[in-house]
C-alpha atoms as a PDB file:
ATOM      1  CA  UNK A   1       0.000   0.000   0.000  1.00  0.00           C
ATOM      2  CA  UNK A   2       1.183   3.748  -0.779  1.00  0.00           C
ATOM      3  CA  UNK A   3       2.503   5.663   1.574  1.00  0.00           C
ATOM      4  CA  UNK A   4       0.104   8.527   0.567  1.00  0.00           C
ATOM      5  CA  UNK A   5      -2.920   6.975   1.095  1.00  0.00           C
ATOM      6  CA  UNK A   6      -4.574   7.745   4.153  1.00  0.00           C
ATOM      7  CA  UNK A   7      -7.577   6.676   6.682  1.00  0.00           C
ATOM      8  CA  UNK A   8      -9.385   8.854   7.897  1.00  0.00           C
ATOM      9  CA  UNK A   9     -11.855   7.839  11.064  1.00  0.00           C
ATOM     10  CA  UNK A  10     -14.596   9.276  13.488  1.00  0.00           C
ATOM     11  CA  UNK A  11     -16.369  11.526  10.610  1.00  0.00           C
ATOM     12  CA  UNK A  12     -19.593  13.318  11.241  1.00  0.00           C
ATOM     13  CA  UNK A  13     -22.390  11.019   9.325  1.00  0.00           C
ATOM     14  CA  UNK A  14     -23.496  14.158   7.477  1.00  0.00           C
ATOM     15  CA  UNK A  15     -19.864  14.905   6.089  1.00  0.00           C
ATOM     16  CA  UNK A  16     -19.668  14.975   2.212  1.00  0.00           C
ATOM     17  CA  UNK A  17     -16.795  14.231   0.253  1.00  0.00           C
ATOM     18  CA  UNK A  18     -16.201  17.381  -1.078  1.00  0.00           C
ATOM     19  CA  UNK A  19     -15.897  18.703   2.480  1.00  0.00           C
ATOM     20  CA  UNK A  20     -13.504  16.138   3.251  1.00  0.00           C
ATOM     21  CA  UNK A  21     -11.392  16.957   0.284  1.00  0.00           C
ATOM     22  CA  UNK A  22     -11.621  21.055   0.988  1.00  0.00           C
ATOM     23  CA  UNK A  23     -10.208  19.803   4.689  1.00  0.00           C
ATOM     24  CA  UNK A  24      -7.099  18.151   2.886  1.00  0.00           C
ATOM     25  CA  UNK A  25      -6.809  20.289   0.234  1.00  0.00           C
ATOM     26  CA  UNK A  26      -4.884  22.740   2.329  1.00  0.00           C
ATOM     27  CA  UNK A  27      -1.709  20.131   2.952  1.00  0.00           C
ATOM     28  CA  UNK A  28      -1.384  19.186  -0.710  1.00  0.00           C
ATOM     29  CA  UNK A  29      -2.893  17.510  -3.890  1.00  0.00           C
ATOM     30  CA  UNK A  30      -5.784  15.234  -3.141  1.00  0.00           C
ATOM     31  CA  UNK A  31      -6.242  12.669  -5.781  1.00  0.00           C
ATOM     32  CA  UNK A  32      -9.309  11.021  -4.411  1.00  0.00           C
ATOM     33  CA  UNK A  33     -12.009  10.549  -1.415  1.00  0.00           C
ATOM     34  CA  UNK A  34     -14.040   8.499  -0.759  1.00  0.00           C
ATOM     35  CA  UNK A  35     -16.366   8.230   2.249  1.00  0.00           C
ATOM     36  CA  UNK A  36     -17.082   4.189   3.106  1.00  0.00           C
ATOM     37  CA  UNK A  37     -20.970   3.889   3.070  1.00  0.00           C
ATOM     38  CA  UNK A  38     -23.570   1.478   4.158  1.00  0.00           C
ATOM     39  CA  UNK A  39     -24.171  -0.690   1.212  1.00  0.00           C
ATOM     40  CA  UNK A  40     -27.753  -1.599   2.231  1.00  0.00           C
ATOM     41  CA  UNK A  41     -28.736   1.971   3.095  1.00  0.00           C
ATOM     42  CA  UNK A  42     -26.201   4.475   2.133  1.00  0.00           C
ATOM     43  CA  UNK A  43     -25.361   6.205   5.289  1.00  0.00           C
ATOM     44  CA  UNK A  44     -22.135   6.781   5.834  1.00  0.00           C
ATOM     45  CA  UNK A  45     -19.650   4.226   7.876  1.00  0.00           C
ATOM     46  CA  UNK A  46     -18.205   6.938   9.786  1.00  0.00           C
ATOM     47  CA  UNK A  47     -14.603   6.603   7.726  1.00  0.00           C
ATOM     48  CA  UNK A  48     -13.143   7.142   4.542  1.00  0.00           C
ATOM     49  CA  UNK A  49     -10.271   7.299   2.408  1.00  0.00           C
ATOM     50  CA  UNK A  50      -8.180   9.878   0.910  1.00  0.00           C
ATOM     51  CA  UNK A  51      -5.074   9.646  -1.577  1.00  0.00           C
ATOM     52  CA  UNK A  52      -2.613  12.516  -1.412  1.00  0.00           C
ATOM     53  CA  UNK A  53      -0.233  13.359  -4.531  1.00  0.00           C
ATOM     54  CA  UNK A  54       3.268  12.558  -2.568  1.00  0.00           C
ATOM     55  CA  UNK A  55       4.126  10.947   0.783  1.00  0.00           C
ATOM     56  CA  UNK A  56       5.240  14.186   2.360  1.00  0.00           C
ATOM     57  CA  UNK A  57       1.939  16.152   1.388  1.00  0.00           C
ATOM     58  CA  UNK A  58       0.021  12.681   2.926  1.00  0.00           C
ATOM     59  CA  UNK A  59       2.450  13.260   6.047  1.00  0.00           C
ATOM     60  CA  UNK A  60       1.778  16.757   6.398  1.00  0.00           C
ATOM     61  CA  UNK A  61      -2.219  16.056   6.556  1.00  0.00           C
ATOM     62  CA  UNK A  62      -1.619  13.392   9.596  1.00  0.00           C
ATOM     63  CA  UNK A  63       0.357  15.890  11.128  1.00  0.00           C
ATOM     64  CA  UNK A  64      -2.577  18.688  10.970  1.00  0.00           C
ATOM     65  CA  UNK A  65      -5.327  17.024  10.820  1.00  0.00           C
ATOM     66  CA  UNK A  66      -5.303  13.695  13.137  1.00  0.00           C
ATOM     67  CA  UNK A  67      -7.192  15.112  16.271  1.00  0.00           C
ATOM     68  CA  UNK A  68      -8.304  18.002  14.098  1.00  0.00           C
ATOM     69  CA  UNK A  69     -12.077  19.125  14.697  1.00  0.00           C
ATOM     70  CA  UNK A  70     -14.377  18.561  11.560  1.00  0.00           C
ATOM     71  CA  UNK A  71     -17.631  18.787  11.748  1.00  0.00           C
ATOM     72  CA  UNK A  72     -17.496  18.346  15.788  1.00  0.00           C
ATOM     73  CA  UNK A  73     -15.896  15.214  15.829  1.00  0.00           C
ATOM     74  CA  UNK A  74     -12.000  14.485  16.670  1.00  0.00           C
ATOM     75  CA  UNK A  75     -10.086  13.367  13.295  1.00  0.00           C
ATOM     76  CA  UNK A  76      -8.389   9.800  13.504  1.00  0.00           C
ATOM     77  CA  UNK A  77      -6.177  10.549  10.202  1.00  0.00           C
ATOM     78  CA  UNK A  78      -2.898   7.364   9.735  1.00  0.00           C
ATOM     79  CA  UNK A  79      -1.576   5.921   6.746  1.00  0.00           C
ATOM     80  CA  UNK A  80      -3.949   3.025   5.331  1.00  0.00           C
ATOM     81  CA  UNK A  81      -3.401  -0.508   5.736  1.00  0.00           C
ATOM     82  CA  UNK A  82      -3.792  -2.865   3.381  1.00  0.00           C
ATOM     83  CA  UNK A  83      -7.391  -4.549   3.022  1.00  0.00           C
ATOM     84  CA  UNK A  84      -7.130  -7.834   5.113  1.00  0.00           C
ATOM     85  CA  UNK A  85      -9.144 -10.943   4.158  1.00  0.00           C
ATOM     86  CA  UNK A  86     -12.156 -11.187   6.177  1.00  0.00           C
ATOM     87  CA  UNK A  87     -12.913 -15.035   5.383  1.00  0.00           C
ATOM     88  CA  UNK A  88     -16.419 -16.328   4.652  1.00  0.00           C
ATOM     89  CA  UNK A  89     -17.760 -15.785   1.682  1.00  0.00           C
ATOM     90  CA  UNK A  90     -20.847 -17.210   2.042  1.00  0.00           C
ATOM     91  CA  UNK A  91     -21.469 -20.589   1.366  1.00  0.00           C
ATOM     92  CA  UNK A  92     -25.313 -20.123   1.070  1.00  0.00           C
ATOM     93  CA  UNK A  93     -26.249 -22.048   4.460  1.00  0.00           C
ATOM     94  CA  UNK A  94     -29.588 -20.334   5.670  1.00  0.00           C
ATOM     95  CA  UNK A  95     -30.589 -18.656   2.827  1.00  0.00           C
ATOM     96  CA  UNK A  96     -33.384 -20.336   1.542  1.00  0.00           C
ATOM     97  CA  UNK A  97     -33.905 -23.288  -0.843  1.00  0.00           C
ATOM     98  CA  UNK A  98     -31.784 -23.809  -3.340  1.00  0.00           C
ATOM     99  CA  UNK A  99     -33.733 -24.928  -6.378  1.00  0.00           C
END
């Protein structure tokens, strides 16, 4: 995983992307954000994603903006992990006939 892509955790529900971006514009080059949402309804997951140009300009928005105020809630900003395997996959066991 790139060293300029970054989590960002505890958001405000109602935050848009484009706020989230104007928050990280200010360190550097955003290339992309995306807010995590509820696939079944939407809402947002309360975290999100956001790709800086370079390392340092991803640096610099950990730096001033983890336990930054947005929106009234306490910024958890760190360098993403990579996505871990989660297992399952289903199987189909309790989901009905299978005809």
């Amino acid at each position: 995983m790139s060293q300029n892509k970054l989590y960002v955790g505890n958001l405000s529900f109602q935050l848009t992307e484009a706020e989230l971006r104007e928050a990280f514009d200010e360190f550097g080059t955003v290339l992309d954000v995306k807010i995590i949402t509820d696939r079944d309804t939407g809402r947002s997951r309360g975290f999100g994603f956001v790709e800086m140009q370079t390392a340092e300009e991803a640096q610099a928005a950990i730096e001033g903006l983890d336990n930054a105020q947005l929106a009234g809630r306490p910024l958890n900003v760190n360098i993403a992990r990579p996505r871990t395997s989660r297992g399952g996959g289903g199987g189909g066991f309790g989901r009905g006939p299978r005809w």
